[in-house]
Structures are given as structure tokens and as C-alpha cells.
C-alpha atoms as a PDB file:
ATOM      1  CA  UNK A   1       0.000   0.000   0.000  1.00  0.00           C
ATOM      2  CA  UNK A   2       1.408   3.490  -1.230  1.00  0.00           C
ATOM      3  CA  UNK A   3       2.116   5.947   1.746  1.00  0.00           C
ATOM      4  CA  UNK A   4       0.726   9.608   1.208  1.00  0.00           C
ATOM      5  CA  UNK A   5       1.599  12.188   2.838  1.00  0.00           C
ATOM      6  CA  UNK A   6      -1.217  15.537   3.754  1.00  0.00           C
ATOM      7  CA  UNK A   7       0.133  18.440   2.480  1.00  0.00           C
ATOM      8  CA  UNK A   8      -0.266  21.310   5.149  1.00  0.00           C
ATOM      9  CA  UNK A   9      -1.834  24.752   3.236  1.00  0.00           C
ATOM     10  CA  UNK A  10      -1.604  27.545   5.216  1.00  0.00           C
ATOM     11  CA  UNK A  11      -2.960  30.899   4.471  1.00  0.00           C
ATOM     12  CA  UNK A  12      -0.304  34.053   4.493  1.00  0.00           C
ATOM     13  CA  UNK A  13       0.453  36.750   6.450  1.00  0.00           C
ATOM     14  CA  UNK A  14       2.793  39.345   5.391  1.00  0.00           C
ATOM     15  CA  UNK A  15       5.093  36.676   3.740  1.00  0.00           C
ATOM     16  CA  UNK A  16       5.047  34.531   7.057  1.00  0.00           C
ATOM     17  CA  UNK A  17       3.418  31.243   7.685  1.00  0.00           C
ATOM     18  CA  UNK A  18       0.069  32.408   9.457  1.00  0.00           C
ATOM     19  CA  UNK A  19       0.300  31.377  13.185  1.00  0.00           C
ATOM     20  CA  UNK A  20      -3.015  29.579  14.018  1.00  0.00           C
ATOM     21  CA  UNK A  21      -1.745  26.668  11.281  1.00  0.00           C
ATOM     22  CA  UNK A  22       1.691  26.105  12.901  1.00  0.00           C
ATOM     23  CA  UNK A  23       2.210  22.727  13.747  1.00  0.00           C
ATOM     24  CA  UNK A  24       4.804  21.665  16.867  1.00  0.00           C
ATOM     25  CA  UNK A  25       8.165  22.282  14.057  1.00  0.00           C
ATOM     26  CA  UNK A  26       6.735  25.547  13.577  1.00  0.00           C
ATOM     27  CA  UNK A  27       6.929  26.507  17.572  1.00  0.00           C
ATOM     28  CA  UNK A  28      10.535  25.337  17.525  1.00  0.00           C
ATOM     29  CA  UNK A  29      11.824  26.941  15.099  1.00  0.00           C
ATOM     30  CA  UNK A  30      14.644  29.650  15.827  1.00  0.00           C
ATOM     31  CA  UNK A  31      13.933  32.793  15.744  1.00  0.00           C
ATOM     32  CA  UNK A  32      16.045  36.047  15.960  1.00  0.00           C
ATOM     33  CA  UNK A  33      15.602  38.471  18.961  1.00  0.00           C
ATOM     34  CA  UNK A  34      17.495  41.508  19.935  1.00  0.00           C
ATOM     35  CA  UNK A  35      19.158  42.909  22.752  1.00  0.00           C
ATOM     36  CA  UNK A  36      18.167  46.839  22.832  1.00  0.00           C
ATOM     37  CA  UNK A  37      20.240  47.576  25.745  1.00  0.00           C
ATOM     38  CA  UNK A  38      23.723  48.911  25.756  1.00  0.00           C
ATOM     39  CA  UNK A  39      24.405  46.292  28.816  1.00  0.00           C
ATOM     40  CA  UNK A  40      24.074  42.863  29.148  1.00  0.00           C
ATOM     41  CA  UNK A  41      20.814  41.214  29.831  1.00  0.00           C
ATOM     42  CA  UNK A  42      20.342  37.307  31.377  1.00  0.00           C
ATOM     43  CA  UNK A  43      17.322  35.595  31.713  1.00  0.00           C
ATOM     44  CA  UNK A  44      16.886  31.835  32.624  1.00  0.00           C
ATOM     45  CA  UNK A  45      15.571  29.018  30.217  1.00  0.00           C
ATOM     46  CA  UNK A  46      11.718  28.228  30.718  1.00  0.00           C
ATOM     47  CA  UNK A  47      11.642  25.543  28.455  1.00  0.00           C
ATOM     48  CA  UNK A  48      15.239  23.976  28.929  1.00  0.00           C
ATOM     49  CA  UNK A  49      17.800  23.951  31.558  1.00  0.00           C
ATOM     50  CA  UNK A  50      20.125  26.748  31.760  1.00  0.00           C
ATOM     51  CA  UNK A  51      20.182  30.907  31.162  1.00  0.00           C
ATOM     52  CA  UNK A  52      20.661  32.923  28.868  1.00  0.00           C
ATOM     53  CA  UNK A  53      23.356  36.056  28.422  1.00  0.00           C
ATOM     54  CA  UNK A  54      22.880  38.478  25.862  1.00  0.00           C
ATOM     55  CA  UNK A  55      25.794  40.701  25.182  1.00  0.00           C
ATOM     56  CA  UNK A  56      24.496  44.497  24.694  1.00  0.00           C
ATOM     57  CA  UNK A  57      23.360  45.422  21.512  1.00  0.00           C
ATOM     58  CA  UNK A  58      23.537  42.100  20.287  1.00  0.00           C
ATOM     59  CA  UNK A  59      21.069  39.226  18.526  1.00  0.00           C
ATOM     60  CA  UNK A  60      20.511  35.890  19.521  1.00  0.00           C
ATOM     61  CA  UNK A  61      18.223  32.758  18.471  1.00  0.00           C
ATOM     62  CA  UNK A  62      15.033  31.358  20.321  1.00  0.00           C
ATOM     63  CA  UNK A  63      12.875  28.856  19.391  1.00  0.00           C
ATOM     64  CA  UNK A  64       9.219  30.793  19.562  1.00  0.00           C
ATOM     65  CA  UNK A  65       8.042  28.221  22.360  1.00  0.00           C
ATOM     66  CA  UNK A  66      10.491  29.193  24.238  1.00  0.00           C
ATOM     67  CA  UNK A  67      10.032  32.765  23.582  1.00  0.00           C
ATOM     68  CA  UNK A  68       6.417  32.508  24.555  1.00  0.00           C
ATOM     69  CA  UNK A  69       7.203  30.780  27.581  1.00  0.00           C
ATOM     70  CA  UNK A  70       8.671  34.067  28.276  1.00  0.00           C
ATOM     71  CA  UNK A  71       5.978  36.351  27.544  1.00  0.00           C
ATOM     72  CA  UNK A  72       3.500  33.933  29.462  1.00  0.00           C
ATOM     73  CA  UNK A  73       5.623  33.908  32.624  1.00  0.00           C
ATOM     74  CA  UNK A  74       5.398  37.776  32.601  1.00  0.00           C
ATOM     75  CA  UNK A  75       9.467  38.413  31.336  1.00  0.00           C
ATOM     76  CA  UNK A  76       9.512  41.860  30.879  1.00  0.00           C
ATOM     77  CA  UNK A  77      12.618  41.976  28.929  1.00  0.00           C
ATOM     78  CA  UNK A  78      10.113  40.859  26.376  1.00  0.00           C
ATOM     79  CA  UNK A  79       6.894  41.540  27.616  1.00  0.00           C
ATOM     80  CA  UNK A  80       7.690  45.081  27.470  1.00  0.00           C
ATOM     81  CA  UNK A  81       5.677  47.413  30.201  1.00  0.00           C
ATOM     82  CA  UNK A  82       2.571  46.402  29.477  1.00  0.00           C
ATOM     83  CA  UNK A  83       2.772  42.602  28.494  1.00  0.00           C
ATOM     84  CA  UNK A  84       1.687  43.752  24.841  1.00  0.00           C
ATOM     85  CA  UNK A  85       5.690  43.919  24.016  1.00  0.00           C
ATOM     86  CA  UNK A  86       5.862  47.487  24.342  1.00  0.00           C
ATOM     87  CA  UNK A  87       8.749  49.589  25.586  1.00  0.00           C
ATOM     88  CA  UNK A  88      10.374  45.576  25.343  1.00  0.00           C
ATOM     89  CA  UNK A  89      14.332  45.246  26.106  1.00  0.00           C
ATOM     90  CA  UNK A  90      14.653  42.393  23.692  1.00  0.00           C
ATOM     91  CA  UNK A  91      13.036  43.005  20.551  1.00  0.00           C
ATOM     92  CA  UNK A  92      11.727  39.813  18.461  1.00  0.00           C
ATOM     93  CA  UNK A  93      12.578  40.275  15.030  1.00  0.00           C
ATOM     94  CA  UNK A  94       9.963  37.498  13.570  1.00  0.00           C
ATOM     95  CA  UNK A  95       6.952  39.395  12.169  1.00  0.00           C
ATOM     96  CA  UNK A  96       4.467  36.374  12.434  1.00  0.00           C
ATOM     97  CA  UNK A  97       6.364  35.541  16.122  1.00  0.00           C
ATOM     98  CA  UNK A  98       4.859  39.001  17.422  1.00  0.00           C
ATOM     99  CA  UNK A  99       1.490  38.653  15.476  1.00  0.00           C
ATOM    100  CA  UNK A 100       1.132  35.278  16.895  1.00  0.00           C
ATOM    101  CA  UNK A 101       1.839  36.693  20.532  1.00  0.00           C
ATOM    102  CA  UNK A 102      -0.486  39.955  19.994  1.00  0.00           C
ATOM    103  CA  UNK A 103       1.770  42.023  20.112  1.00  0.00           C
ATOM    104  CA  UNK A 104       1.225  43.310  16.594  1.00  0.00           C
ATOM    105  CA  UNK A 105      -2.271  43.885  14.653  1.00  0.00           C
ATOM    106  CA  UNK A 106      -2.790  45.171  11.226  1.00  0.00           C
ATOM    107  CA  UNK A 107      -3.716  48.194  13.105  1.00  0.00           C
ATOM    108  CA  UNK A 108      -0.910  48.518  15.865  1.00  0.00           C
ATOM    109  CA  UNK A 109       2.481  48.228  15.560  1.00  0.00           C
ATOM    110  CA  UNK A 110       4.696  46.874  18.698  1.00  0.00           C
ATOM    111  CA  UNK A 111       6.077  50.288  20.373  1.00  0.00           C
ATOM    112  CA  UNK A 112       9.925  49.592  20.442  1.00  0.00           C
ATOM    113  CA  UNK A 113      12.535  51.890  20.146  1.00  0.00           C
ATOM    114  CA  UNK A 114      13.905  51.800  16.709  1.00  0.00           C
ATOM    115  CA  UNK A 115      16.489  54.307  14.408  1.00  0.00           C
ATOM    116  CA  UNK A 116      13.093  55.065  12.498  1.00  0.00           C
ATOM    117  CA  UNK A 117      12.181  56.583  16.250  1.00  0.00           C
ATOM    118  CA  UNK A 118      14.823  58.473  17.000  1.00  0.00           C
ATOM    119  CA  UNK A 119      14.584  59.916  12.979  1.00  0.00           C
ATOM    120  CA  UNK A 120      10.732  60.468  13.731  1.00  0.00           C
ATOM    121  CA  UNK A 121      11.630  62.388  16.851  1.00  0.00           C
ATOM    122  CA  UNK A 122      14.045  64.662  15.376  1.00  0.00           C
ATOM    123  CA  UNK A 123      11.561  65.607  12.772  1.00  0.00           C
ATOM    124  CA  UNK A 124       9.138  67.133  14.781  1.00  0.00           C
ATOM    125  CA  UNK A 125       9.264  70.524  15.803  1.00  0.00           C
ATOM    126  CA  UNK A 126      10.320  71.116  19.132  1.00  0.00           C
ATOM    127  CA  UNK A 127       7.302  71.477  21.448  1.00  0.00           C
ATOM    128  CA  UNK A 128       6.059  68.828  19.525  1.00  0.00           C
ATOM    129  CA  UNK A 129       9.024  66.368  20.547  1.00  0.00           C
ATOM    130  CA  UNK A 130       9.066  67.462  23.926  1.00  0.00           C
ATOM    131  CA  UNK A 131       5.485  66.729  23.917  1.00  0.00           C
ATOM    132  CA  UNK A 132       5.811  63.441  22.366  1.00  0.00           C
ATOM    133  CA  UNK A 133       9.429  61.889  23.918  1.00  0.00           C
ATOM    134  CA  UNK A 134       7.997  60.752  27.015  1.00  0.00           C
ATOM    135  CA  UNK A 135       5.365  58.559  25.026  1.00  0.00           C
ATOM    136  CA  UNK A 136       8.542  56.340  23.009  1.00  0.00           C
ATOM    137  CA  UNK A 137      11.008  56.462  25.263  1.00  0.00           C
ATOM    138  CA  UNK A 138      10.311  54.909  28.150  1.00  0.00           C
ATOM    139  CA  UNK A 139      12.597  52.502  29.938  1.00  0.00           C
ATOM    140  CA  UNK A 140      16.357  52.865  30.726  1.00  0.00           C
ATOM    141  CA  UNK A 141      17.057  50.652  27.656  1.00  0.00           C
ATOM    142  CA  UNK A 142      15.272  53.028  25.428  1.00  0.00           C
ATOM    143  CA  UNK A 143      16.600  55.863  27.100  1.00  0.00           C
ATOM    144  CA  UNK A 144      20.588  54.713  26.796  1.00  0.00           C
ATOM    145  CA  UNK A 145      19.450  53.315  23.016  1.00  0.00           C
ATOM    146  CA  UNK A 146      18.737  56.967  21.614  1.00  0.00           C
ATOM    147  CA  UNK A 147      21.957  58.369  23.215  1.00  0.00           C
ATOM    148  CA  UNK A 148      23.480  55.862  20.917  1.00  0.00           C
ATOM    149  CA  UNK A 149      21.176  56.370  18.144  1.00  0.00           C
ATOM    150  CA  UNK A 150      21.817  60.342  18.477  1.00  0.00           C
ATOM    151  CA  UNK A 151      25.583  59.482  18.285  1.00  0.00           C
ATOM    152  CA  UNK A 152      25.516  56.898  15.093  1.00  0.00           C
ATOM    153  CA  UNK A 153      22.656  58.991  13.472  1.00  0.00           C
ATOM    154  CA  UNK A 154      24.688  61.885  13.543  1.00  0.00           C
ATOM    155  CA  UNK A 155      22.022  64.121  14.709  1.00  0.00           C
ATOM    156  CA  UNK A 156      23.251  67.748  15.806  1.00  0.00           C
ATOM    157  CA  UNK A 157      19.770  69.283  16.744  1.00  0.00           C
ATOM    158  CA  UNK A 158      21.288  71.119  20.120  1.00  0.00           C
ATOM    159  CA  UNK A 159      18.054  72.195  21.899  1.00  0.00           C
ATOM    160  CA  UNK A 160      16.889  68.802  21.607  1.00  0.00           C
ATOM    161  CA  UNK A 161      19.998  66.799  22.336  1.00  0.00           C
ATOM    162  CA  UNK A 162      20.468  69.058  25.483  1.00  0.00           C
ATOM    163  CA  UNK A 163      16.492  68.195  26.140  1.00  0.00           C
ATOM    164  CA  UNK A 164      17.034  64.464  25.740  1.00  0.00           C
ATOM    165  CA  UNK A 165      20.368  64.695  27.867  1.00  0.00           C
ATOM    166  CA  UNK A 166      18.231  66.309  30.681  1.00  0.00           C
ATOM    167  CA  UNK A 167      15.150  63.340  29.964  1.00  0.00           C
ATOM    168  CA  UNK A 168      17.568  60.349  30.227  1.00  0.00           C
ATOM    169  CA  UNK A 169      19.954  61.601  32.451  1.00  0.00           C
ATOM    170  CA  UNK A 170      22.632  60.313  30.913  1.00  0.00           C
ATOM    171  CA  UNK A 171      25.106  62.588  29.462  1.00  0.00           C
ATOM    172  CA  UNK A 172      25.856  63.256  26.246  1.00  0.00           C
ATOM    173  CA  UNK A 173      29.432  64.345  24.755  1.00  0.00           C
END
């Protein structure tokens, strides 16, 4: 007797396999996530035996089980400030990954700090970005990630580098 095999269809979004068809290879596969933070971070395994250290700045793979064991158990390295993945320390780069957790829509975007940001931000005018810093930058990761974006950008907007400098209390050079 011949052996056939189902073939799995699965519906698109955005180029990625759509989340409520993944099967159990589809929850372990690797995905990458980033480390916002100009420190280290460390969290422990939920799904395996060990931690984890990421280096600042840096990327580094997790299956998306293992990354929504996270989430679940409240990590707010990725659960961001408001378990929806905003404000989040380590960003996951997987579009479907973040749909599939909620913390995307077709309608809302995760609120992480990005270089697209920090150029939105120095667009505005100035009571305008006043107004509006407090609402995208948020943590101390966020905070120490524009000083560097400011830096690599090469933004040289004094009022509101001396304004940021004052909001994040770090200093700038």
C-alpha cells in the first residue's frame, strides 16, 4: 500500500506562515531576537535547563516556544511594560512571532525603540518632541538606546539633544 503524505496549506500573512496553522516544528523553530540595551541582559531558560546572556546590543536565536514561555511567565525583557511587548528590552525580530503573541495587529504596531524613532523624533518641531518623547522612550534601555542612536545617526539638533540629555539623564558628549 502506497504511503501519502497531507500536504499542510496555510494561508499568508505578510510573507510569514500564518500562526493559528503552525504545527509543533513551527513553535521550535529559531527565531532572531534583539538585545536593545547597551548592557548585558540574562534571563533563565523556561523551556530547557540553563540561562541565557545576551551581550548588549547584540542578537541571539530562540525557538518561539520558548520565547512565549517568556511572555506567558510575565518576562519583561520581552513583555515590554505592558505585556503587549511594548517599551520591550529584547526586541523579536519574527513578524508572524509578534502577530502570533499579539503584540502586533494590522492596526498597531509593537512600540519599540527603533532608528526610524529616534529619525521620527528629530523631525518634529520642538514642542512637539518634547510633547511626544515621554510617550517612546520609556525605559532605561530606550533611554541609553537613543543616546546611541543620536551618536551613530549623527544628529546635531542642540536644543533637543540638550532636552534628551536632561530626559535620560545620561550625558551626552
Amino acid at each position: 500500500m502506497a504511503e501519502t503524505k497531507a500536504k499542510k496549506t496555510t494561508t499568508k500573512v505578510n510573507n510569514n506562515v500564518d500562526p493559528t496553522n503552525w504545527t509543533d516544528e513551527d513553535l521550535e523553530k529559531n527565531v532572531s531576537v534583539r538585545n536593545i540595551a547597551g548592557w548585558n541582559v540574562t534571563f533563565a531558560l523556561r523551556n530547557k535547563i540553563g540561562d541565557v546572556l545576551m551581550a548588549r546590543n547584540t542578537k541571539h536565536r530562540l525557538s518561539r516556544s520558548e520565547i512565549q514561555s517568556q511572555v506567558y511567565n510575565g518576562n519583561k525583557l520581552f513583555a515590554g511594560t505592558d505585556g503587549q511587548g511594548s517599551h520591550a528590552t529584547i526586541y523579536i525580530e519574527d513578524e508572524a512571532t509578534r502577530r502570533w503573541l499579539g503584540f502586533e495587529t494590522d492596526d498597531r504596531k509593537q512600540i519599540v525603540f527603533t532608528d526610524d524613532i529616534a529619525k521620527k523624533l528629530f523631525d518634529m518641531p520642538q514642542s512637539q518632541f518634547e510633547k511626544e518623547l515621554p510617550n517612546y522612550i520609556v525605559t532605561r534601555a530606550e533611554k541609553y538606546a537613543l543616546n546611541e542612536a543620536i551618536e551613530r545617526l549623527g544628529f546635531n539638533d542642540f536644543r533637543k539633544i540638550m532636552y534628551i540629555s536632561k530626559y535620560t539623564e545620561y550625558p551626552l558628549n
